[in-house]
C-alpha atoms as a PDB file:
ATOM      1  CA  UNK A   1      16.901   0.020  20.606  1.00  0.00           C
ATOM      2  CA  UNK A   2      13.932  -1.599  18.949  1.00  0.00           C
ATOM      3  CA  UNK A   3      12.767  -5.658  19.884  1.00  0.00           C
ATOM      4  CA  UNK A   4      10.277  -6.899  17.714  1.00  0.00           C
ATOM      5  CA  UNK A   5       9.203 -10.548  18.266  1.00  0.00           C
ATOM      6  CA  UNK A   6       6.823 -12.821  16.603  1.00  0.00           C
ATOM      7  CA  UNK A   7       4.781  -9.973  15.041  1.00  0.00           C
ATOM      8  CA  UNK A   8       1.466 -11.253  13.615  1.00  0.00           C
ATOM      9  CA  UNK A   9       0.010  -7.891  11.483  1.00  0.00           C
ATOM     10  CA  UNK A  10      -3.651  -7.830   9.729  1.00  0.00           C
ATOM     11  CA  UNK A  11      -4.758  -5.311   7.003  1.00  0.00           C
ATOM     12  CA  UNK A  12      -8.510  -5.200   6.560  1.00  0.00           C
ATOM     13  CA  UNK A  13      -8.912  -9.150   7.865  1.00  0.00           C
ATOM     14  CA  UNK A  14      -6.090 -10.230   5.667  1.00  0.00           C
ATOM     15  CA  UNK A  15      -3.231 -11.410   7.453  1.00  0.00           C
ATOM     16  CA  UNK A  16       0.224  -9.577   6.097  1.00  0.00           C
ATOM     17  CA  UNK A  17       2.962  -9.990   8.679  1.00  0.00           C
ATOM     18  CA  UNK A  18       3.209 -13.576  10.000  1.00  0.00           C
ATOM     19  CA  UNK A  19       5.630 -13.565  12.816  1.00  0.00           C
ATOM     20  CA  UNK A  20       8.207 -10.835  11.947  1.00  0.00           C
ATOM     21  CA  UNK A  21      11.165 -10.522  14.697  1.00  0.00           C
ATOM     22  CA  UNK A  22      13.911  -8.140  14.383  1.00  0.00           C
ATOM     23  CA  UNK A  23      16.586  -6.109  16.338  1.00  0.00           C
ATOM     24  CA  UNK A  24      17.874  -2.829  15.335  1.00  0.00           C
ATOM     25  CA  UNK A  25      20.518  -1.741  17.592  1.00  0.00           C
ATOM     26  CA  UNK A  26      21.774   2.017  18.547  1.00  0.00           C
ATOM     27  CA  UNK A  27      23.723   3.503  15.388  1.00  0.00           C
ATOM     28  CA  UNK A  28      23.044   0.586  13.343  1.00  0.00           C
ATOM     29  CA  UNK A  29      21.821   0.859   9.467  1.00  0.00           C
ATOM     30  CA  UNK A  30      19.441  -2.441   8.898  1.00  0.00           C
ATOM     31  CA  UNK A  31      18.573  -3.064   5.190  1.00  0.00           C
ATOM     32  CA  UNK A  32      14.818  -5.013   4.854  1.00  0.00           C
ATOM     33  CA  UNK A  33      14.743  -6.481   1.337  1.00  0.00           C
ATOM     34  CA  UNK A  34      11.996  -8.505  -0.314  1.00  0.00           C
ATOM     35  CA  UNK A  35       9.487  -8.873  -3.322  1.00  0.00           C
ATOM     36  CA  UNK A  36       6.732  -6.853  -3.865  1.00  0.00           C
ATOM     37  CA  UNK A  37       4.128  -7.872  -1.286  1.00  0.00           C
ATOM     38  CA  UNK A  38       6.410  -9.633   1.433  1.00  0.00           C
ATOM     39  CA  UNK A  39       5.006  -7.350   3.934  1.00  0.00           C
ATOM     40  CA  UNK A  40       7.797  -4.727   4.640  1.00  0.00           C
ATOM     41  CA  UNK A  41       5.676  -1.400   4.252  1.00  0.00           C
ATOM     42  CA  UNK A  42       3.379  -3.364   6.350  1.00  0.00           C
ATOM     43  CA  UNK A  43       6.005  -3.689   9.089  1.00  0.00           C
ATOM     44  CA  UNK A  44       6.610   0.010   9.001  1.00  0.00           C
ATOM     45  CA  UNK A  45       3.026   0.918   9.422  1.00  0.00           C
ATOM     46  CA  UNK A  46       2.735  -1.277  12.309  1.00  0.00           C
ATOM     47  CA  UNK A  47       5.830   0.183  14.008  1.00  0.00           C
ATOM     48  CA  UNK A  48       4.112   3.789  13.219  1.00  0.00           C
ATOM     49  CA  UNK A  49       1.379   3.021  14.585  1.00  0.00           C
ATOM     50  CA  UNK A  50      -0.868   3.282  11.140  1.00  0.00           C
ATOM     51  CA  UNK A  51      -4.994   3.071  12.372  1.00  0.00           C
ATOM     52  CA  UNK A  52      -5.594   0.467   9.346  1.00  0.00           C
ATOM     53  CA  UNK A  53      -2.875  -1.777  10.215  1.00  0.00           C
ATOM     54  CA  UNK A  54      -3.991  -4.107  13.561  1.00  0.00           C
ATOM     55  CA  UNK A  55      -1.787  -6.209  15.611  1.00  0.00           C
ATOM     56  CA  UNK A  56      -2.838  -9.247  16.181  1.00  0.00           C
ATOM     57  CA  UNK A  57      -0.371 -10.816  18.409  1.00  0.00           C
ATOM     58  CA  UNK A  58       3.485 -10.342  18.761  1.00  0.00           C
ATOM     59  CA  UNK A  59       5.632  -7.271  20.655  1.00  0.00           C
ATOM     60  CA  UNK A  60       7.275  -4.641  19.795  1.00  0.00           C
ATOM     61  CA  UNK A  61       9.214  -2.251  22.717  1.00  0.00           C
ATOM     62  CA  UNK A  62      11.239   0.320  21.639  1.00  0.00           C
ATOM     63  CA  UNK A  63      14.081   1.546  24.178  1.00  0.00           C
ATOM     64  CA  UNK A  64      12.672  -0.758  26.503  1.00  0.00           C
ATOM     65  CA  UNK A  65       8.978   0.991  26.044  1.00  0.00           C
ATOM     66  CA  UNK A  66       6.365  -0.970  24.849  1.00  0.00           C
ATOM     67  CA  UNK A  67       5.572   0.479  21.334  1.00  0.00           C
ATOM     68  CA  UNK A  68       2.254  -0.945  20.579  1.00  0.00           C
ATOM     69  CA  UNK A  69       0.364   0.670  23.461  1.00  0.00           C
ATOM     70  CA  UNK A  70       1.338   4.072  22.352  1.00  0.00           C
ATOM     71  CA  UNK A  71      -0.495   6.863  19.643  1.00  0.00           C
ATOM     72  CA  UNK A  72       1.149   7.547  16.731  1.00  0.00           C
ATOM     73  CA  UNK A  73       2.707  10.985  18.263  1.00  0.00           C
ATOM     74  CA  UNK A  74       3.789   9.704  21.112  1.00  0.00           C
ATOM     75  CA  UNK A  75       5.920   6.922  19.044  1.00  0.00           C
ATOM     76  CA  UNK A  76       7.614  10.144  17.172  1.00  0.00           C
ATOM     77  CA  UNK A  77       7.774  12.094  20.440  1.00  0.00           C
ATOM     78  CA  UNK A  78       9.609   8.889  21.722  1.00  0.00           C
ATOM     79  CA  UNK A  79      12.201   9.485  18.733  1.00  0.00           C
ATOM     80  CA  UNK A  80      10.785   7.318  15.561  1.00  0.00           C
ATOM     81  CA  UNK A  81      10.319   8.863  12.265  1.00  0.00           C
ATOM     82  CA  UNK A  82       8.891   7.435   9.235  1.00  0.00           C
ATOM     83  CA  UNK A  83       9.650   8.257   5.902  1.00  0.00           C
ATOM     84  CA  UNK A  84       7.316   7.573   3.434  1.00  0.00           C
ATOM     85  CA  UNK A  85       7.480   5.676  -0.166  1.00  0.00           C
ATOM     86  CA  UNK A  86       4.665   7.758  -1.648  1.00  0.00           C
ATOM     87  CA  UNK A  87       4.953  11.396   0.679  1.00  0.00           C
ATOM     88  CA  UNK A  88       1.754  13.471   0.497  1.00  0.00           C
ATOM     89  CA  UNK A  89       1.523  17.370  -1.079  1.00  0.00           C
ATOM     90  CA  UNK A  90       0.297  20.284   2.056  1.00  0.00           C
ATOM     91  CA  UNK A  91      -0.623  22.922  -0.053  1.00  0.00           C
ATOM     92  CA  UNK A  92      -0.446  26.355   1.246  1.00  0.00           C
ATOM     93  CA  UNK A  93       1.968  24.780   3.905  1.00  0.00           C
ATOM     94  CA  UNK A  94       5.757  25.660   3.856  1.00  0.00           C
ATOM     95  CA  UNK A  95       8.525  22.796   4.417  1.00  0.00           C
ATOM     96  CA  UNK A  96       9.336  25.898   7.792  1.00  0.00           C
ATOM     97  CA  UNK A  97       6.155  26.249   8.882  1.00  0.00           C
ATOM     98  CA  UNK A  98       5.439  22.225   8.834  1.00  0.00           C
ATOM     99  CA  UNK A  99       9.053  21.197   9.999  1.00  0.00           C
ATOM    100  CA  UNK A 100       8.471  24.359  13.713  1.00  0.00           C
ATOM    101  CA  UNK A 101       5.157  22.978  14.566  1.00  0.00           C
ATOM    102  CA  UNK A 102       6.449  19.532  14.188  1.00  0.00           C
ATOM    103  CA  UNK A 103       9.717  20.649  16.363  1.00  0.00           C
ATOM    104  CA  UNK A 104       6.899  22.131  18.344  1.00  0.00           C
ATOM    105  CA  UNK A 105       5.121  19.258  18.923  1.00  0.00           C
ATOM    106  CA  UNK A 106       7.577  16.514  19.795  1.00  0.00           C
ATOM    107  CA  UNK A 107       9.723  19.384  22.474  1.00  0.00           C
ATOM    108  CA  UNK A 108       6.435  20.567  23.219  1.00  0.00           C
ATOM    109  CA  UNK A 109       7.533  23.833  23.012  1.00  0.00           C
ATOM    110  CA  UNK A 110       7.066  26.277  20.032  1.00  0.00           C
ATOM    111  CA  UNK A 111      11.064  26.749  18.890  1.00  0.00           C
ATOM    112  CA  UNK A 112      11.654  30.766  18.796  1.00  0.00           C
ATOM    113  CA  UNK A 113      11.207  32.027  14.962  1.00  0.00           C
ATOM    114  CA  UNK A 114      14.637  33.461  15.088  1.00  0.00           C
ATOM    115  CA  UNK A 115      15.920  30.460  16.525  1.00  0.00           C
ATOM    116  CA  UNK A 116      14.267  28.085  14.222  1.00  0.00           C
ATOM    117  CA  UNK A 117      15.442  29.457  11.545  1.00  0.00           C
ATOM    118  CA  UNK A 118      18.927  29.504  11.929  1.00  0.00           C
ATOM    119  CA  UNK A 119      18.482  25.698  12.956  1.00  0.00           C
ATOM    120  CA  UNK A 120      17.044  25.180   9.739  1.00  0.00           C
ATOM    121  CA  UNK A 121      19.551  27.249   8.114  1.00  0.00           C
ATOM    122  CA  UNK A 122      22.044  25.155   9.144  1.00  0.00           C
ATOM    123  CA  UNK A 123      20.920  21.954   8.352  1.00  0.00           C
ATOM    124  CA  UNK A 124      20.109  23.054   4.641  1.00  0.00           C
ATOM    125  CA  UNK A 125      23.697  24.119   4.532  1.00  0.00           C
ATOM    126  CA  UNK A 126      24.833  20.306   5.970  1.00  0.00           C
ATOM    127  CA  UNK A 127      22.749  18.496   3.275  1.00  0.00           C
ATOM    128  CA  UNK A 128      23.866  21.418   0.717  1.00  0.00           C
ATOM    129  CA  UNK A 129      20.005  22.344  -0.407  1.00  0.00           C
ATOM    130  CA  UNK A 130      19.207  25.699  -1.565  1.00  0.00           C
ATOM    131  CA  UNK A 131      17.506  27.924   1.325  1.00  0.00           C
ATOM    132  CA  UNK A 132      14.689  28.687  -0.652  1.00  0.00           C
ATOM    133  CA  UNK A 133      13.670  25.129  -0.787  1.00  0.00           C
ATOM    134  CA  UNK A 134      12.603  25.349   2.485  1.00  0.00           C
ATOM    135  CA  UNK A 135       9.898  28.156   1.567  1.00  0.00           C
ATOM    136  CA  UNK A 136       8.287  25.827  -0.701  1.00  0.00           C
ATOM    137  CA  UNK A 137       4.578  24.505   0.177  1.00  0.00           C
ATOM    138  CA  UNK A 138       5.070  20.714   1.431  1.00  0.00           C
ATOM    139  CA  UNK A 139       5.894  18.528  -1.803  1.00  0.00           C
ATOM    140  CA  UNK A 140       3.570  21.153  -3.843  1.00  0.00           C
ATOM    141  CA  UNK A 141       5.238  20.882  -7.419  1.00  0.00           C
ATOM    142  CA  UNK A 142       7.564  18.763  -6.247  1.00  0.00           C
ATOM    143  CA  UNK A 143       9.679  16.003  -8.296  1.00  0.00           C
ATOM    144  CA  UNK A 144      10.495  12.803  -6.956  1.00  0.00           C
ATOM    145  CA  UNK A 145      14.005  13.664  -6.004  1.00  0.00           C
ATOM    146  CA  UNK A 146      12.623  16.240  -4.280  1.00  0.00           C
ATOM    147  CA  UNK A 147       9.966  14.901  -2.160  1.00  0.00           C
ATOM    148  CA  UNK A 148      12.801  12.806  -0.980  1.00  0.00           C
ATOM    149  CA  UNK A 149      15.005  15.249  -0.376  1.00  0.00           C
ATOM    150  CA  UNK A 150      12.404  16.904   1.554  1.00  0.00           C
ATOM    151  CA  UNK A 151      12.082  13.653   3.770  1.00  0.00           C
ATOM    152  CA  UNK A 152      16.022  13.886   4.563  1.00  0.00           C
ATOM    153  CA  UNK A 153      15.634  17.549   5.254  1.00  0.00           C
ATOM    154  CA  UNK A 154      13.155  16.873   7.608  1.00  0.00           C
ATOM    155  CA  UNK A 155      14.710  13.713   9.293  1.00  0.00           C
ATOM    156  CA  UNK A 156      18.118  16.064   9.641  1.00  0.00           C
ATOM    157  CA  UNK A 157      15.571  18.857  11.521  1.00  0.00           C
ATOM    158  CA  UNK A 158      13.616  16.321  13.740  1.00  0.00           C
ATOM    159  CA  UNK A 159      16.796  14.323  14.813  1.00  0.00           C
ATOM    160  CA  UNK A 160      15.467  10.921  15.788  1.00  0.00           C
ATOM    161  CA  UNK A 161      17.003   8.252  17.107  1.00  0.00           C
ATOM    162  CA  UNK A 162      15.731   5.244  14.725  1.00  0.00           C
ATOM    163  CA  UNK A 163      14.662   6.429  11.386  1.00  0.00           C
ATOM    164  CA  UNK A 164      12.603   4.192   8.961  1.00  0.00           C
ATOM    165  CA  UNK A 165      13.212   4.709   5.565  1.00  0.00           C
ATOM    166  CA  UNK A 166      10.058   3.306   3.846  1.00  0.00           C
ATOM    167  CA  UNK A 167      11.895   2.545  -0.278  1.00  0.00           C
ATOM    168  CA  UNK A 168      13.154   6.195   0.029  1.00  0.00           C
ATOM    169  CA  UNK A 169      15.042   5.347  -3.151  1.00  0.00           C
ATOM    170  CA  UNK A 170      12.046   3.977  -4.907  1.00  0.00           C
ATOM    171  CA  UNK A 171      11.546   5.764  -8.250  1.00  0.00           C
ATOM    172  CA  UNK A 172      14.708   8.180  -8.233  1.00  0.00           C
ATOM    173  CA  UNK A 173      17.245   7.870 -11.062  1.00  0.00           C
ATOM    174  CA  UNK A 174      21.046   7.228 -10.624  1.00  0.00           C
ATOM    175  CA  UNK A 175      22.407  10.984  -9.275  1.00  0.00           C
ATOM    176  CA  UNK A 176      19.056  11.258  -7.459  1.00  0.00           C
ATOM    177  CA  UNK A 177      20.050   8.105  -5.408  1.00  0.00           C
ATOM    178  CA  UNK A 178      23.333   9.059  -4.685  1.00  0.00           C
ATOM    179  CA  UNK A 179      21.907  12.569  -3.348  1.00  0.00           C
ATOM    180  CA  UNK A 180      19.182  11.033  -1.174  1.00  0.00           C
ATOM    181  CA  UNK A 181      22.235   8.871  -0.044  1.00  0.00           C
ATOM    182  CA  UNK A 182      25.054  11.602   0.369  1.00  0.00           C
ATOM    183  CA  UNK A 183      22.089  13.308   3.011  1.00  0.00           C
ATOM    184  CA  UNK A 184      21.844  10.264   5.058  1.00  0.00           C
ATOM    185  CA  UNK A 185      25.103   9.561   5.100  1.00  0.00           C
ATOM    186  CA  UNK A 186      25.502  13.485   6.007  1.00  0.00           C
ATOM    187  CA  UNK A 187      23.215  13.325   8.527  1.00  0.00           C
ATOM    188  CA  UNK A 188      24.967   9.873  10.357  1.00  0.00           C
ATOM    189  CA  UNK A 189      27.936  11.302  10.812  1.00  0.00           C
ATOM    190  CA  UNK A 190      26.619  14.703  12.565  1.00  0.00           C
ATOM    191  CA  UNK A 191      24.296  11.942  15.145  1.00  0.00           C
ATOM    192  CA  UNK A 192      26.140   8.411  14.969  1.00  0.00           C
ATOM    193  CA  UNK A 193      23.807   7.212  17.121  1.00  0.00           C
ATOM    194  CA  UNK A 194      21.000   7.456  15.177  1.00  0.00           C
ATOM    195  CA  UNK A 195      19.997   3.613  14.246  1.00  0.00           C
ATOM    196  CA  UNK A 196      17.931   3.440  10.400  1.00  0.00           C
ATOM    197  CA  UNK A 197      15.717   0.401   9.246  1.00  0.00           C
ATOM    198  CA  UNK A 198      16.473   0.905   5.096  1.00  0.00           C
ATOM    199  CA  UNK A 199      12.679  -0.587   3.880  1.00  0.00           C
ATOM    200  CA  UNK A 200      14.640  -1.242  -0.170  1.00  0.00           C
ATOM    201  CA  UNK A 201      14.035  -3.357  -3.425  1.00  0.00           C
ATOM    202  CA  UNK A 202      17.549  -1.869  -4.703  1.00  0.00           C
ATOM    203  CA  UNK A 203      21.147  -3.085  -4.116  1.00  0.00           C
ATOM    204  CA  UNK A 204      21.949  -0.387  -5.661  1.00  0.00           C
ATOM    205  CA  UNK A 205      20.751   2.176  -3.304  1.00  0.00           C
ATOM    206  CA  UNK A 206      22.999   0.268  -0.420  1.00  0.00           C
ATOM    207  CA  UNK A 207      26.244   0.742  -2.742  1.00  0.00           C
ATOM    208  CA  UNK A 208      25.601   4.639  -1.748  1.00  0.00           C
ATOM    209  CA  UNK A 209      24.682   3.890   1.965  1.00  0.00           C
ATOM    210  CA  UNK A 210      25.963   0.522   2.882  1.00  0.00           C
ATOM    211  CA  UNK A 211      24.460  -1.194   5.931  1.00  0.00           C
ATOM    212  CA  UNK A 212      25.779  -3.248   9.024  1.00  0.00           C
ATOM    213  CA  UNK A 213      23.168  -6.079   8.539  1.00  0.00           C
ATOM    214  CA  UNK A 214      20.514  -6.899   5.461  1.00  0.00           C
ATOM    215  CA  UNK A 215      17.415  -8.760   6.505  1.00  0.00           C
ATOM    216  CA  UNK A 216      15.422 -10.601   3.754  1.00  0.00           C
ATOM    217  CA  UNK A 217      11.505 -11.008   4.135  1.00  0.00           C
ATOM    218  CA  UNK A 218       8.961 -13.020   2.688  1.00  0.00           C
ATOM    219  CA  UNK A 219       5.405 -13.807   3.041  1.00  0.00           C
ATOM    220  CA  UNK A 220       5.593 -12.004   6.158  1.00  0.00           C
ATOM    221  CA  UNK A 221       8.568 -13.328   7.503  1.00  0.00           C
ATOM    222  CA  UNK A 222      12.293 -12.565   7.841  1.00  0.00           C
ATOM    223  CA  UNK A 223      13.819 -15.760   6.218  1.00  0.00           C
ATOM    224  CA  UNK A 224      17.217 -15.046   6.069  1.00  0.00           C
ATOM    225  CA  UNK A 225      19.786 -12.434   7.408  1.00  0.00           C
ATOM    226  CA  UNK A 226      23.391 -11.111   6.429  1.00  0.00           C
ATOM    227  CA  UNK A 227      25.602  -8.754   5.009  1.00  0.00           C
ATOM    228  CA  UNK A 228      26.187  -6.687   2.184  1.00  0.00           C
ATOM    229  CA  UNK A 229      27.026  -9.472   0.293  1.00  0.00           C
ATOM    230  CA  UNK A 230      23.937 -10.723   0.761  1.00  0.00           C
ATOM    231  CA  UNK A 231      22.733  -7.691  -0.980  1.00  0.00           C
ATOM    232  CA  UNK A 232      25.106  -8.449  -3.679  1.00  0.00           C
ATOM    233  CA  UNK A 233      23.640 -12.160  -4.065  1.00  0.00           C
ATOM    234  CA  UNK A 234      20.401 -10.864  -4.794  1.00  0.00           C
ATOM    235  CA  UNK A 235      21.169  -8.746  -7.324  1.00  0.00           C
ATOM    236  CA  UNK A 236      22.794 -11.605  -9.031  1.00  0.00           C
ATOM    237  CA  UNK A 237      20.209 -14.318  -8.353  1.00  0.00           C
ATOM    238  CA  UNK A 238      17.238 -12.651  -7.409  1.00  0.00           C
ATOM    239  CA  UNK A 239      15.220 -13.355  -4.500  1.00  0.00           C
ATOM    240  CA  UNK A 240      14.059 -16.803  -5.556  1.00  0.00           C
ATOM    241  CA  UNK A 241      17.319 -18.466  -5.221  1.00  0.00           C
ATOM    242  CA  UNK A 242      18.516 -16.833  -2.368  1.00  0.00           C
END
C-alpha cells in the first residue's frame, strides 16, 4: 500500500529524515518508535504533504501512485489521513459541520443532511461517544482525551485506507489510552483493510492495540525492525541498548 525508499526530508535547511524506507502493507498496524527528535513526526509531515517540510531526494508511491507529486487534498482524497499529536481548536465550527464538508470534499459531493447524519449517528454509537459530542465546536474546550477521541471519530467517518496516527496516545492517562485504543481497535474490525502507521514513544499504548510489525528510528533512519517484543525490549532497556 505505501513504498517509501531512501527518503532524504529537510525542515528549514536542516536535514531531519536521512534515508527513511518503509512498507506498510493493506490491513497492517506498523508501530514507528524512537527518541524525541529521531524524525518520526517529520516522516508524517512529509507523507502529508506539510508545505514546510521539503523532499530532498527519495520516493514515496502510495497504491502504486506517486505520493510526492500530489497536494495535500489530493493525498486524503487518495485515502490518507493524518492524525495529529497537538490537534488545533475551530471555533464556531461543529465536529458535523467539519466532519460533511470534509465527506464533501474527498466524494466530492455534499453528503445529504439527513443522510449524514444518520452516518454519523452510527459511528458515534460504534465507538460508544455521546451524540452530543458531535455538536461541539472542533476541540473548543476540549480535554486531551477528547481531542483524541475526536481524531478517532473522525478517522471512523472519513474511512481511509492507511491512517497515520501521529503519538495519538501522547499525553492521555491510563483509561484514556485504553479508550483511544478500544476506538481503533473498533474501527479495524468494521474495515480490516484499513492499514495504520502507529507514530508512539509508549509500549504501553501497543499493549491496548498491538501491531503486526514495530519499526525503530533514529537520526532519521529506521535502524532496526520487529515485533511486539521488540516493543517489550524497549521498555526494559530503553532505546540506547536496543
Amino acid at each position: 500500500m505505501l513504498s517509501v525508499r531512501n527518503l532524504h526530508v529537510s525542515v528549514e535547511g536542516k536535514e531531519i529524515l536521512r534515508g527513511v524506507s518503509l512498507d506498510v502493507r493493506p490491513g497492517e498496524v506498523v508501530a514507528l518508535m524512537g527518541p524525541n527528535g529521531s524524525g518520526k513526526s517529520t516522516l508524517a509531515f512529509a507523507l502529508m504533504g506539510h508545505p514546510n517540510v521539503r523532499v530532498t531526494s527519495g520516493t514515496a508511491t502510495y497504491q502504486g501512485r506517486d505520493l510526492l507529486t500530489l497536494k495535500p487534498e489530493e493525498r486524503a482524497k487518495l485515502g490518507l489521513f493524518l492524525s495529529f499529536q497537538y490537534p488545533h481548536e475551530i471555533p464556531g465550527v461543529s465536529l458535523s459541520q467539519m466532519l460533511r464538508t470534509a465527506v464533501g470534499g474527498r466524494t466530492g459531493t455534499l453528503p445529504p443532511v439527513r443522510e449524514f447524519l444518520a452516518t454519523l449517528d452510527a459511528k458515534l454509537k460504534l465507538l460508544k461517544m455521546d451524540p452530543s459530542f458531535a455538536e461541539r465546536n472542533v476541540n473548543e474546550g476540549f480535554s486531551g482525551g477528547e481531542k483524541k477521541r475526536a481524531e478517532i471519530l473522525q478517522l471512523a467517518v472519513l474511512q481511509p485506507t492507511l491512517a497515520i496516527l501521529d503519538e495519538t496516545d501522547s499525553g492521555l492517562d491510563v483509561d484514556a489510552l485504553r479508550t483511544v485504543a478500544e476506538g481503533l481497535q473498533t474501527i479495524k474490525r468494521e474495515r480490516p483493510e484499513m492499514a495504520a502507521l502507529l507514530i508512539t514513544h509508549y509500549e504501553r499504548f501497543l499493549d491496548f492495540l498491538p501491531p503486526d510489525r514495530v519499526l525503530v528510528m533514529k537520526e532519521g533512519r529506521i535502524v532496526t525492525e520487529g515485533t511486539q517484543e521488540l516493543a517489550d525490549r524497549i521498555q526494559r532497556e530503553g532505546y540506547e541498548r536496543v
